[in-house]
N, C-alpha and C. Protein backbone atom coordinates (compact mmCIF):
# COMPACT_ATOMS: atom_id res chain seq x y z
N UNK A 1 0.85 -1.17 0.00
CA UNK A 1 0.00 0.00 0.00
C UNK A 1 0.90 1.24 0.00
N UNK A 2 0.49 1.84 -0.80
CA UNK A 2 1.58 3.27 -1.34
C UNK A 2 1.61 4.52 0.01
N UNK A 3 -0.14 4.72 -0.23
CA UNK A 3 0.29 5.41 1.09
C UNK A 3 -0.72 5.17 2.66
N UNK A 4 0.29 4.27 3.53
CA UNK A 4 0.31 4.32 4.71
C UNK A 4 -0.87 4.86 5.50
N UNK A 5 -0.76 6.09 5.41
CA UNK A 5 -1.32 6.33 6.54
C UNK A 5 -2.71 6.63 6.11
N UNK A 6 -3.45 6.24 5.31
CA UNK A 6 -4.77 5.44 4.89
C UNK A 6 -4.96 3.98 5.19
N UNK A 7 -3.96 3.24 5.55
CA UNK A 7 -4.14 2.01 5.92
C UNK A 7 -4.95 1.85 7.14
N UNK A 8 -5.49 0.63 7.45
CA UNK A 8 -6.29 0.16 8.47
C UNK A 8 -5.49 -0.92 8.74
N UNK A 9 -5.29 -0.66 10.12
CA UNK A 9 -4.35 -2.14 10.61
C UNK A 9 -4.94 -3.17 11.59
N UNK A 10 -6.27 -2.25 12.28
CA UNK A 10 -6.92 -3.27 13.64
C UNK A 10 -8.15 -4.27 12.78
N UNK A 11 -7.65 -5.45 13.48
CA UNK A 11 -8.62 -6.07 13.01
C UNK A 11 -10.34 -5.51 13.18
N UNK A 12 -10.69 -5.64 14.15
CA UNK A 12 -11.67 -5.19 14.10
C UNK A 12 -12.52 -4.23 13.58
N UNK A 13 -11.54 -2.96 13.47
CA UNK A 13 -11.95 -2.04 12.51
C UNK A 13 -11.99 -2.62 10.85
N UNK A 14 -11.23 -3.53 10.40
CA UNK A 14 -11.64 -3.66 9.14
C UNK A 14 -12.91 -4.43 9.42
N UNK A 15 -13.27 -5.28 10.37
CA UNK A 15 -14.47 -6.17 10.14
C UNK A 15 -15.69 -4.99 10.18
N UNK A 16 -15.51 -3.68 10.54
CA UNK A 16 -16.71 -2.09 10.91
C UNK A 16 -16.83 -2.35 9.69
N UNK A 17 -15.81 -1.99 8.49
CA UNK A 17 -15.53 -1.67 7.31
C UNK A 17 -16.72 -2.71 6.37
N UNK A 18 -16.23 -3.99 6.58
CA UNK A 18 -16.72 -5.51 5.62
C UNK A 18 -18.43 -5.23 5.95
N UNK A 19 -19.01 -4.86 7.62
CA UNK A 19 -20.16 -4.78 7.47
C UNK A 19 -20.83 -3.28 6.83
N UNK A 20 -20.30 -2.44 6.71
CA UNK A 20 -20.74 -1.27 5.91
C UNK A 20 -20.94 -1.72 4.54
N UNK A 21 -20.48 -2.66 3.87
CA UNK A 21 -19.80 -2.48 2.26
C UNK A 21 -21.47 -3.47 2.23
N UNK A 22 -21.87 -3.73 0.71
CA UNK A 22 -22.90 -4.29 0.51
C UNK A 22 -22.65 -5.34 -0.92
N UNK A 23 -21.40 -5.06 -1.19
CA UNK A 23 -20.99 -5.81 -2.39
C UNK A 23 -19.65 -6.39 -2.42
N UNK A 24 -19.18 -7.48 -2.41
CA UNK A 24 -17.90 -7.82 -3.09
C UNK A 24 -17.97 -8.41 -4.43
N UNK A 25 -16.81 -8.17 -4.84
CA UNK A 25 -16.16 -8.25 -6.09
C UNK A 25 -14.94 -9.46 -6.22
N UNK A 26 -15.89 -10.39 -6.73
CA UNK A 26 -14.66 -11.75 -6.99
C UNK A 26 -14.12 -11.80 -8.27
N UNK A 27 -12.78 -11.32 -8.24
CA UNK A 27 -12.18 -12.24 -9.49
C UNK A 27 -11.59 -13.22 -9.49
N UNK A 28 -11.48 -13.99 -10.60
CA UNK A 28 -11.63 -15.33 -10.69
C UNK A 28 -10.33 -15.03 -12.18
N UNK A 29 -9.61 -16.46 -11.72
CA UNK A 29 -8.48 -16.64 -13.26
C UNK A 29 -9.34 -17.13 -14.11
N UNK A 30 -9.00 -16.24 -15.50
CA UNK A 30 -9.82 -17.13 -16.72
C UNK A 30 -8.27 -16.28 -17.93
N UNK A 31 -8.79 -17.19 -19.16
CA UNK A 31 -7.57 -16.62 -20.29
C UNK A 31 -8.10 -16.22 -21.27
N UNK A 32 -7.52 -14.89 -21.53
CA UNK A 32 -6.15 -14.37 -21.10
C UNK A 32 -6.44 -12.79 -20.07
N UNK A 33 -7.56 -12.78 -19.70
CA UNK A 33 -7.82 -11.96 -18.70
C UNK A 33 -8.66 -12.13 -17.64
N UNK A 34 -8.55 -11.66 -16.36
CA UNK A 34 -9.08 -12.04 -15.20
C UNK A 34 -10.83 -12.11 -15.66
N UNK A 35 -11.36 -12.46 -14.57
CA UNK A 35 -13.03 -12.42 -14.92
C UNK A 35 -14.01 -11.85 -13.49
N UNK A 36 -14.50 -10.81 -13.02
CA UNK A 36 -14.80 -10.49 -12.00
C UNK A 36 -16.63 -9.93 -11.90
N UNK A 37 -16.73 -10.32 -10.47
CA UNK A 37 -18.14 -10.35 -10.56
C UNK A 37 -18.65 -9.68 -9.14
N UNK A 38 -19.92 -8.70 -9.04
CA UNK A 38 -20.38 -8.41 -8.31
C UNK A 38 -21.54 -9.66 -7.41
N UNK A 39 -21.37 -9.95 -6.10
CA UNK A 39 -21.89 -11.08 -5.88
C UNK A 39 -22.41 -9.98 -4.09
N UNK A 40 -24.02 -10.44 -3.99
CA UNK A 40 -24.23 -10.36 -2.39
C UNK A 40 -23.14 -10.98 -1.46
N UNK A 41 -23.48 -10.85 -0.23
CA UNK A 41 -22.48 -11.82 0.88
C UNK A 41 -23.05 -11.47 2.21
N UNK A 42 -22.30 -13.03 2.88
CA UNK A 42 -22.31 -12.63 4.56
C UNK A 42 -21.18 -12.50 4.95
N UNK A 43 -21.12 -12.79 6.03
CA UNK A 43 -19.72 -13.26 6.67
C UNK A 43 -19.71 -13.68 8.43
N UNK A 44 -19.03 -14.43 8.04
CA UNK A 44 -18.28 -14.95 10.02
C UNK A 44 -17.05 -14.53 10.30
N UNK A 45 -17.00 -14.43 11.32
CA UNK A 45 -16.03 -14.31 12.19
C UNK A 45 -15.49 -15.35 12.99
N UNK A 46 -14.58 -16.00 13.02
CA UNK A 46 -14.44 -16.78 14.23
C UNK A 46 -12.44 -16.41 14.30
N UNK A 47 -12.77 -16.20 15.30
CA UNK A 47 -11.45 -15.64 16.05
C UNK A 47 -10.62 -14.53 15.30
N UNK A 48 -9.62 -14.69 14.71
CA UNK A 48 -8.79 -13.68 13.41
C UNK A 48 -9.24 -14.07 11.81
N UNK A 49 -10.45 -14.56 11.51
CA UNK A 49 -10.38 -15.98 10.86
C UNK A 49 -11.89 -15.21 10.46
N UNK A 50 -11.33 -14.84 8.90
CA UNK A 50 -13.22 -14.06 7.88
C UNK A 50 -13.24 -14.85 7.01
N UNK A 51 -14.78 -15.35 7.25
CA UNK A 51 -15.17 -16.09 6.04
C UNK A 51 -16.21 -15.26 5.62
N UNK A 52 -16.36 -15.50 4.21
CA UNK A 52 -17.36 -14.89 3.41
C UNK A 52 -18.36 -16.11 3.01
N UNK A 53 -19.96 -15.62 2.75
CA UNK A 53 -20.45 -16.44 2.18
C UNK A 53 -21.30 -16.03 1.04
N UNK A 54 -21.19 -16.93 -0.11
CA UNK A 54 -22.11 -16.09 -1.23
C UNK A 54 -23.02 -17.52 -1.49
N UNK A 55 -23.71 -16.70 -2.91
CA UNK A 55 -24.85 -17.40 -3.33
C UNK A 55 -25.04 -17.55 -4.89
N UNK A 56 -25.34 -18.94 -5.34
CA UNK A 56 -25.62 -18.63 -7.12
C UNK A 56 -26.21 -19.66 -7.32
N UNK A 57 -26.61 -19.83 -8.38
CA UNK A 57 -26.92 -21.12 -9.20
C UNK A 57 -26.34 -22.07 -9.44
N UNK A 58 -26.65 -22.75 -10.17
CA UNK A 58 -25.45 -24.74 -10.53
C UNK A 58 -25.15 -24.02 -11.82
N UNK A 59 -24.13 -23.87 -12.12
CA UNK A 59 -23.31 -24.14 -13.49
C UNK A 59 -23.47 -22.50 -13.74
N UNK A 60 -22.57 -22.18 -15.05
CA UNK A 60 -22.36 -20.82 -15.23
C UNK A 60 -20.90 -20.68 -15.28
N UNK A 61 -20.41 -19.69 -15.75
CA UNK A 61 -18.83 -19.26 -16.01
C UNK A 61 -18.39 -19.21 -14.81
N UNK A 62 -19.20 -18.34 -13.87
CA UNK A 62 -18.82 -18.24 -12.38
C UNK A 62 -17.93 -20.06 -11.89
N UNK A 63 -19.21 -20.53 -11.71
CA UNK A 63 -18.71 -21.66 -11.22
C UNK A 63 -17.66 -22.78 -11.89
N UNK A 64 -18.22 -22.77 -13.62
CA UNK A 64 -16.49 -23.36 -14.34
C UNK A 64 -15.40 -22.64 -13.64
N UNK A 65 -15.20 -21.42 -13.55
CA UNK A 65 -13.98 -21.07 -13.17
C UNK A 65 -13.50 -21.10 -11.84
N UNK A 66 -14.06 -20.81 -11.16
CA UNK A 66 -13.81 -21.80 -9.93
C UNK A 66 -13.41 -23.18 -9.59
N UNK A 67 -14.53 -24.04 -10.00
CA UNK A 67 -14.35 -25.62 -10.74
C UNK A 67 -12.74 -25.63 -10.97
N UNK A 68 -12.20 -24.98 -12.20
CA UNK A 68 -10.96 -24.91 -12.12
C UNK A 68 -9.59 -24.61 -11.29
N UNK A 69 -10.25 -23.35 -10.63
CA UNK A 69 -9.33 -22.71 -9.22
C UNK A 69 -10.09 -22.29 -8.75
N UNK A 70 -9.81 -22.59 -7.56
CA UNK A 70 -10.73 -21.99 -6.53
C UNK A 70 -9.87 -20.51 -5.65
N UNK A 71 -8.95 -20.57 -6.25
CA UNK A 71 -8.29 -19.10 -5.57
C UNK A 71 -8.65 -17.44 -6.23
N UNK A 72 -9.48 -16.97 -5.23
CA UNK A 72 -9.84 -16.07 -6.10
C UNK A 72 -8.87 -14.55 -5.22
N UNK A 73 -9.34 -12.88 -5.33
CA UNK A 73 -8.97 -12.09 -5.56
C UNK A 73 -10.28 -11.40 -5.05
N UNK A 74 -10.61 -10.57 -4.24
CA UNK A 74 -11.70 -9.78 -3.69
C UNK A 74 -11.94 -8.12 -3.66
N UNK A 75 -12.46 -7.63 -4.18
CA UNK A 75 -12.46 -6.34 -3.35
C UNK A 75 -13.95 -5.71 -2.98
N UNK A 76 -14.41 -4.92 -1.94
CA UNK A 76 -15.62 -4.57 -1.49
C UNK A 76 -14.94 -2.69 -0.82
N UNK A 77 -15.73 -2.15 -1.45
CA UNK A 77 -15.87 -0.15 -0.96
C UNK A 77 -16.98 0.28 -0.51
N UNK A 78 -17.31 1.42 0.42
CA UNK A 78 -18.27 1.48 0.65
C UNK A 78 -17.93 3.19 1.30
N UNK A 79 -18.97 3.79 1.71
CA UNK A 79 -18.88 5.38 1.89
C UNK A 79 -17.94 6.52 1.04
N UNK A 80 -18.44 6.34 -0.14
CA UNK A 80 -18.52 7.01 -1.19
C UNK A 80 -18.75 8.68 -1.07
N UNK A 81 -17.73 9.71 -1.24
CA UNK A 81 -17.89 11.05 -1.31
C UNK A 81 -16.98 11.73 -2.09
N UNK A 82 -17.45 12.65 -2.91
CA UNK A 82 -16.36 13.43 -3.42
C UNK A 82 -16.26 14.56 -2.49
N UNK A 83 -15.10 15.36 -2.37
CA UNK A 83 -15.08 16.33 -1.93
C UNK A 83 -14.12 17.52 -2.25
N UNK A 84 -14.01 18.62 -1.80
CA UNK A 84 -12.92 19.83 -2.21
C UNK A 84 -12.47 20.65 -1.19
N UNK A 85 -11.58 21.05 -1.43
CA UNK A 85 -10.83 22.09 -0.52
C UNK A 85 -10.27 23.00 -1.06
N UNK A 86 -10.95 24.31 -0.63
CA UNK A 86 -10.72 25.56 -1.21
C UNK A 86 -9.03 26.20 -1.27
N UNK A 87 -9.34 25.92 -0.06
CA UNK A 87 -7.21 26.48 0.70
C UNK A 87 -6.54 26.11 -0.76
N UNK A 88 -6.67 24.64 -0.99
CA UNK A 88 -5.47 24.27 -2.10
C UNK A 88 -5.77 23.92 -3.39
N UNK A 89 -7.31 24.07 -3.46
CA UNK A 89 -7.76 23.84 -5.05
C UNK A 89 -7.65 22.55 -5.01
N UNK A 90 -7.86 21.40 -4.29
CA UNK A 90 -7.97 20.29 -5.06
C UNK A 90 -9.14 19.47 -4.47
N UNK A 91 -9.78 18.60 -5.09
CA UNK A 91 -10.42 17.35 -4.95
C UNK A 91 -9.79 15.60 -4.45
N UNK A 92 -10.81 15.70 -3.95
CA UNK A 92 -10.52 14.44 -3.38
C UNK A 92 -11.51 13.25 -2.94
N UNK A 93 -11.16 12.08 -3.21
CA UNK A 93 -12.30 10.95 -3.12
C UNK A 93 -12.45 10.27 -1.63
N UNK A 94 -13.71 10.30 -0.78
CA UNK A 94 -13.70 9.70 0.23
C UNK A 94 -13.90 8.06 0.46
N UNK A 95 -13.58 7.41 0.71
CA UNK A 95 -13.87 6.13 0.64
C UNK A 95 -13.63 5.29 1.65
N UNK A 96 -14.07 3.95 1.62
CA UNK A 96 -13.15 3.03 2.52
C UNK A 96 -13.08 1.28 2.20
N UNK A 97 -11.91 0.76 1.96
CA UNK A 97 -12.41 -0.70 1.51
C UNK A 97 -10.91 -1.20 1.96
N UNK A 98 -11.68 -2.56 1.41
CA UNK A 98 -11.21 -3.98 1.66
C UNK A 98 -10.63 -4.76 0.64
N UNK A 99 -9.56 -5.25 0.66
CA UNK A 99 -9.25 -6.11 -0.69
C UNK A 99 -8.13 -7.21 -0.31
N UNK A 100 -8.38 -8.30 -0.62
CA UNK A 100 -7.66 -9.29 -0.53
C UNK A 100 -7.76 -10.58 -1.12
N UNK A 101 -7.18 -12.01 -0.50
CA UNK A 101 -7.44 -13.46 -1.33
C UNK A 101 -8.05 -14.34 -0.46
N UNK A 102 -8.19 -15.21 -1.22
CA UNK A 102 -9.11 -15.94 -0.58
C UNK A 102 -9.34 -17.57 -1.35
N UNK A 103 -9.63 -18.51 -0.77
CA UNK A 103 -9.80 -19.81 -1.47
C UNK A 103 -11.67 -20.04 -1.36
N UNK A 104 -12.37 -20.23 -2.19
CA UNK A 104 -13.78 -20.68 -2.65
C UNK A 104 -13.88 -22.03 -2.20
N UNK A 105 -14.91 -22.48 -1.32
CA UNK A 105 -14.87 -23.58 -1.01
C UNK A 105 -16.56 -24.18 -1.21
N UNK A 106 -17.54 -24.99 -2.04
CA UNK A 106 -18.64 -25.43 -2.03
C UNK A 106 -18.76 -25.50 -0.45
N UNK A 107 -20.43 -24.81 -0.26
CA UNK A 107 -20.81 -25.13 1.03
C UNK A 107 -21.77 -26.65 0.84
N UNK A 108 -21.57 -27.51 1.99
CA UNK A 108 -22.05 -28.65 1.74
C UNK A 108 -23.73 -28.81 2.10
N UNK A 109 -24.73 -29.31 1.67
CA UNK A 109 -26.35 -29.61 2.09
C UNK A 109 -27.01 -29.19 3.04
N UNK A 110 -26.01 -29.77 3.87
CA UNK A 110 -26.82 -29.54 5.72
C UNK A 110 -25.92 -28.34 5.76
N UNK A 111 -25.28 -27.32 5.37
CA UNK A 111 -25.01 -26.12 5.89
C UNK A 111 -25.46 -25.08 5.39
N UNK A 112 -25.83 -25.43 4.08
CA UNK A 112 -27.14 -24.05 3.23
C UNK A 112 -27.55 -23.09 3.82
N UNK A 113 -28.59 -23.57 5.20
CA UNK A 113 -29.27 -22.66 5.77
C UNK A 113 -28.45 -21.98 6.57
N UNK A 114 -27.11 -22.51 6.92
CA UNK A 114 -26.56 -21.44 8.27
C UNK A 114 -25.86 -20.70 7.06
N UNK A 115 -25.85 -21.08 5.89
CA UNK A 115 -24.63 -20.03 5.28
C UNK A 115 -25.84 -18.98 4.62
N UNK A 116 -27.04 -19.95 4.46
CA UNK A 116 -27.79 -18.09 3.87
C UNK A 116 -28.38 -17.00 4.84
N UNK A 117 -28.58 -18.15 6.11
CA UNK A 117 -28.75 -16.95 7.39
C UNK A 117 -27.54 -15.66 7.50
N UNK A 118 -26.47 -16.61 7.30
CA UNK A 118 -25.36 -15.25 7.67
C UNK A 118 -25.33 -14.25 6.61
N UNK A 119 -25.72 -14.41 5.49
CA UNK A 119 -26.01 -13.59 3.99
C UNK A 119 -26.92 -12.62 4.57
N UNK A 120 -27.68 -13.21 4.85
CA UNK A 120 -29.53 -12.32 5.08
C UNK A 120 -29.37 -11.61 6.22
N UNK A 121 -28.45 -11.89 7.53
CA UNK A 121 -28.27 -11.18 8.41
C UNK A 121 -27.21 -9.90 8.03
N UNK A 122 -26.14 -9.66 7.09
CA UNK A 122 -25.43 -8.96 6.53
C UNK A 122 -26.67 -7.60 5.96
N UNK A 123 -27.39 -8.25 5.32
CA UNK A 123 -28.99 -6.82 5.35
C UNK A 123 -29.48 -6.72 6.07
N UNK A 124 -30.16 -7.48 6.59
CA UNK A 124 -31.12 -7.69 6.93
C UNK A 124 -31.60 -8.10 8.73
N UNK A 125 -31.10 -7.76 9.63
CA UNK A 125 -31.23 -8.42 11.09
C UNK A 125 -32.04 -9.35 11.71
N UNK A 126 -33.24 -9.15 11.21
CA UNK A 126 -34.21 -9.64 11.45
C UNK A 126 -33.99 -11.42 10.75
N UNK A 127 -33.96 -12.33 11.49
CA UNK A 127 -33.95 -13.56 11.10
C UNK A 127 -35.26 -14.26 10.08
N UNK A 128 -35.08 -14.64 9.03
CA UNK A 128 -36.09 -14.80 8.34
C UNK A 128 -35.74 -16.40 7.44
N UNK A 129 -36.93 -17.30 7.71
CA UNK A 129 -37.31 -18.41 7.06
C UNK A 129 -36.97 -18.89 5.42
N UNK A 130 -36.41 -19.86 5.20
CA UNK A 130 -35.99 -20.35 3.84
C UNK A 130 -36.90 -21.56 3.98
N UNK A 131 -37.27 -21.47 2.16
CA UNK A 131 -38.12 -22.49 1.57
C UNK A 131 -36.96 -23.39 1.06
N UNK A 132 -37.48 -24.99 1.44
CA UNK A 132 -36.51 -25.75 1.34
C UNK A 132 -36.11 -26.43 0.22
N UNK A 133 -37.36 -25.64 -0.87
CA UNK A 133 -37.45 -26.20 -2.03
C UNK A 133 -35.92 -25.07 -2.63
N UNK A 134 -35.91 -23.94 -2.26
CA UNK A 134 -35.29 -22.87 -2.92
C UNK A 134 -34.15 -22.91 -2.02
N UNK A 135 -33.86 -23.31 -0.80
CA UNK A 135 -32.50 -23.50 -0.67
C UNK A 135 -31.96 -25.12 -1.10
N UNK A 136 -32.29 -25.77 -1.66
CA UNK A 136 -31.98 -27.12 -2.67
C UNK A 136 -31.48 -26.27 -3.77
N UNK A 137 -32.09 -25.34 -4.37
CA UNK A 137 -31.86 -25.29 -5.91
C UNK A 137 -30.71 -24.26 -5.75
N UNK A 138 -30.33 -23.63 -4.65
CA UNK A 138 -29.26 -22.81 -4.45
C UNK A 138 -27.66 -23.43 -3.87
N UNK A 139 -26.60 -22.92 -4.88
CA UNK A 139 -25.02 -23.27 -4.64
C UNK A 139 -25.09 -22.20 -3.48
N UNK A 140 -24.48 -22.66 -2.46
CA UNK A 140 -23.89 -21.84 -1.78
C UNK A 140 -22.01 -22.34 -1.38
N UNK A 141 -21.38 -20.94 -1.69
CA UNK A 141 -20.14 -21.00 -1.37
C UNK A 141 -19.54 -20.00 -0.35
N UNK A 142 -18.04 -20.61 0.07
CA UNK A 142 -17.28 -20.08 1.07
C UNK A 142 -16.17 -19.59 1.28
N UNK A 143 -16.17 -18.43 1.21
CA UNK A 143 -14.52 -17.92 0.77
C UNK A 143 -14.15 -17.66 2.11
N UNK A 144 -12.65 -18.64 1.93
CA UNK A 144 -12.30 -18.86 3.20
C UNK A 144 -10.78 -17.29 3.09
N UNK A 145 -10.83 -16.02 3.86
CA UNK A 145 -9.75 -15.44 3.56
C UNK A 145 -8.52 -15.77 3.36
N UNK A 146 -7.60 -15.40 2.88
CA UNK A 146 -6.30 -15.91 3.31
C UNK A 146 -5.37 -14.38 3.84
N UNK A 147 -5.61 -13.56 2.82
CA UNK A 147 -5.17 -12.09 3.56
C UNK A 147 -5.80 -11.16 3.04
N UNK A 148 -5.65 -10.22 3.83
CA UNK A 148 -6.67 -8.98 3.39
C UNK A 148 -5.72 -7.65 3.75
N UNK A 149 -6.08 -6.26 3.00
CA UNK A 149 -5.61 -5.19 3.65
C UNK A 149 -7.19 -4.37 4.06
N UNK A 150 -6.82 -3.10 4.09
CA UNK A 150 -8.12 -2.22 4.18
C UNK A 150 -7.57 -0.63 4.25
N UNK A 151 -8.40 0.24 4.12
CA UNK A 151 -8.31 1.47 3.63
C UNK A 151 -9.20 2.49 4.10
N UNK A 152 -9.10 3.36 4.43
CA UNK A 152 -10.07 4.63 4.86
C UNK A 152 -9.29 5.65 4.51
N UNK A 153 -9.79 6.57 2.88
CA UNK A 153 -9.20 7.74 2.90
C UNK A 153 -10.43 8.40 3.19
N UNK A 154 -10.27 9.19 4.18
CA UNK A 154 -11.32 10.19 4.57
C UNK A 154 -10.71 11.53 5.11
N UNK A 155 -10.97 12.32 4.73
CA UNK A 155 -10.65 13.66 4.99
C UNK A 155 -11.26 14.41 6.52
N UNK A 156 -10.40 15.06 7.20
CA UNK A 156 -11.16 15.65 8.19
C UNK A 156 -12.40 16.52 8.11
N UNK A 157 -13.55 16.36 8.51
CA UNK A 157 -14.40 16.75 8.19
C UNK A 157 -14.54 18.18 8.80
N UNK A 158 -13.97 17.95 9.91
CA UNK A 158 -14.01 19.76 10.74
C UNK A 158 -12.89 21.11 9.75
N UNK A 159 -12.20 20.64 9.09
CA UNK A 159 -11.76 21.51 7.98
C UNK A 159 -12.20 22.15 7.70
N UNK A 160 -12.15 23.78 7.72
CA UNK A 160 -13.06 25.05 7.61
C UNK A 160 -13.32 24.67 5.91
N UNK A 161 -12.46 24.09 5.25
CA UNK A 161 -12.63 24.79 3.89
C UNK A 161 -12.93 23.61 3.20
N UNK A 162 -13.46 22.46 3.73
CA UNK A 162 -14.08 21.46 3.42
C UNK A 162 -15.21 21.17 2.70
N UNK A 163 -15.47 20.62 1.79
CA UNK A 163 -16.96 20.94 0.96
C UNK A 163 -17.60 20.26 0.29
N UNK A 164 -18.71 18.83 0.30
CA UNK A 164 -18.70 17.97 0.00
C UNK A 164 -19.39 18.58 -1.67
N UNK A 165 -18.93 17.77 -2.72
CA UNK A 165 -19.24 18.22 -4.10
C UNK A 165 -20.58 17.15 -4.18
N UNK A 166 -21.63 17.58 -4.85
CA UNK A 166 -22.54 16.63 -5.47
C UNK A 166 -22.23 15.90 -6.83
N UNK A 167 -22.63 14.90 -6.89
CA UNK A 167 -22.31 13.80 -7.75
C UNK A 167 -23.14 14.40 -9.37
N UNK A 168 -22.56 14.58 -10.19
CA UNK A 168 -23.40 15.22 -11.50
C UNK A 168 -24.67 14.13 -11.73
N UNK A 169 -25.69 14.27 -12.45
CA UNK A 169 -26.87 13.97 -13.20
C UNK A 169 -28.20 13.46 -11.64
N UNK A 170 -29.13 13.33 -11.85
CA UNK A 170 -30.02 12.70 -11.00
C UNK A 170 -30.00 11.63 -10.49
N UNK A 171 -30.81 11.15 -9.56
CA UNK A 171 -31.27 10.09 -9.40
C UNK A 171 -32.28 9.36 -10.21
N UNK A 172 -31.66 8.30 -11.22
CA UNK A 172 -32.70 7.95 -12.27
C UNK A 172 -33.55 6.61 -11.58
N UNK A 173 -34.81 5.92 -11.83
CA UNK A 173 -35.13 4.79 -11.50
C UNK A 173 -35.30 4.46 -12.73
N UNK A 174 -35.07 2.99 -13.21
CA UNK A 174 -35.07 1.63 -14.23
C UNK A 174 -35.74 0.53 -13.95
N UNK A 175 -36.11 -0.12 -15.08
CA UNK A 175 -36.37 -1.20 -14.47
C UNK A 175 -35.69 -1.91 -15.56
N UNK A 176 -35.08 -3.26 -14.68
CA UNK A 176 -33.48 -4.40 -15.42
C UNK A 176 -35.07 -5.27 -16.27
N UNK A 177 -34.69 -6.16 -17.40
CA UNK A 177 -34.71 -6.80 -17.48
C UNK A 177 -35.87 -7.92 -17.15
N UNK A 178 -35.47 -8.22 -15.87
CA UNK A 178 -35.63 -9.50 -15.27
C UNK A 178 -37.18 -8.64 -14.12
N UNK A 179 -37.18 -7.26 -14.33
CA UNK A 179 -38.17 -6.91 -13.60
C UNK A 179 -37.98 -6.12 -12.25
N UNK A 180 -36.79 -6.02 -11.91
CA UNK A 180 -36.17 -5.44 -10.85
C UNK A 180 -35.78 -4.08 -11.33
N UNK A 181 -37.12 -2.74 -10.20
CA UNK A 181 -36.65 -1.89 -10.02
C UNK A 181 -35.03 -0.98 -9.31
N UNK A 182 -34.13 -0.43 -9.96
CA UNK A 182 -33.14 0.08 -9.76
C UNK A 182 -32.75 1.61 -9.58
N UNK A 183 -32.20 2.25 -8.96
CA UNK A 183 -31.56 3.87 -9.07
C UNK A 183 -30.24 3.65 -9.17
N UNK A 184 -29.96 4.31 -10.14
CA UNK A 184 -28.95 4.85 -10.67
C UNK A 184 -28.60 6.62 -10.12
C-alpha cells in the first residue's frame, strides 16, 4: 500500500468496514484476462479468521472457473464522497475498503441454511425463514480469507474549507430486465 497512513491495521476495525460495504467483487483466473463479478455476501467471524459467504446457481462461467481454481482475488468499498478544498484547489475521493485473497470452497447440504442466514443477516437483522425447495436449488459457497488489507481515505471533516461536491446527473429509477426496479 503506497500510502500508509490510509491504511487500516486493527482487526476489528476492518471487520466495521466488511459490514458497511454491501458488495464484493470476486475475481476469478480465466484466459487471457481475469473475470470479476459483483456477488451479495455474509460473513463470520471466528477468532482472526473471515469467512465470506455467497450465493448462485449450478453451473455458469462463475462456477467453471472456480471448478478450475478456486483461488480467487476480492475487493468490497463502501462510503462514497467526493469532496474539495478551497485552501489548495484540489479534490478528493472519500472512501473506505477492503481487498484481498481468498480460497472458494462449495458449502455442503446440511449447511445451506446457516450459510444463507449469515447472507440475510449482513442486510437484513431480522432472522427470516428459507423455503426448502429454494435453498436445494441454491449453490452456496465459502470464501475462506487468506489475507486482506483495508483502507479509509477520509478527509477531516471539521476543515473550515471542506466541501462535499454533489455527484453530476439525477437520481434515475429503471427497471433491469428480469423486472427489478433500480436507481442509478
Amino acid at each position: 500500500m503506497k500510502n500508509k497512513s490510509n491504511e487500516v491495521k486493527e482487526f476489528s476495525e476492518i471487520v466495521d468496514i466488511i459490514s458497511r460495504c454491501d458488495t464484493i467483487r470476486i475475481a476469478m483466473f480465466d484466459d487471457p484476462y481475469p473475470y470479476i463479478v459483483p456477488v451479495n455476501f455474509g460473513e463470520e467471524i471466528i477468532g482472526d479468521q473471515v469467512v465470506f459467504y455467497i450465493h448462485t446457481g449450478y453451473g455458469g462461467k462463475k462456477n467453471d472457473l472456480l471448478a478450475k481454481n478456486p483461488n480467487i482475488a476480492f475487493e468490497m468499498d463502501c462510503n462514497h464522497e467526493l469532496y474539495y478544498r478551497e485552501s489548495n484547489m484540489s479534490c478528493n475521493f472519500r472512501y473506505e475498503s477492503v481487498v484481498g485473497t481468498g480460497r472458494v470452497e462449495i458449502v455442503p447440504e446440511e449447511e445451506k441454511e446457516k450459510a444463507l442466514t449469515l447472507l440475510m443477516n449482513h442486510y437484513h437483522p431480522e432472522s427470516v425463514k428459507f423455503n426448502p425447495k429454494f435453498v436445494h436449488m441454491t449453490q452456496c459457497m465459502k470464501i475462506v480469507v487468506n489475507d486482506m488489507t483495508a483502507k479509509c481515505a477520509m478527509p477531516k471533516k471539521d476543515t473550515p474549507d471542506y466541501k462535499v461536491m454533489q455527484f453530476q446527473g439525477e437520481v434515475r429509477s429503471h427497471t433491469c430486465k428480469g423486472g427489478s426496479r433500480h436507481e442509478t
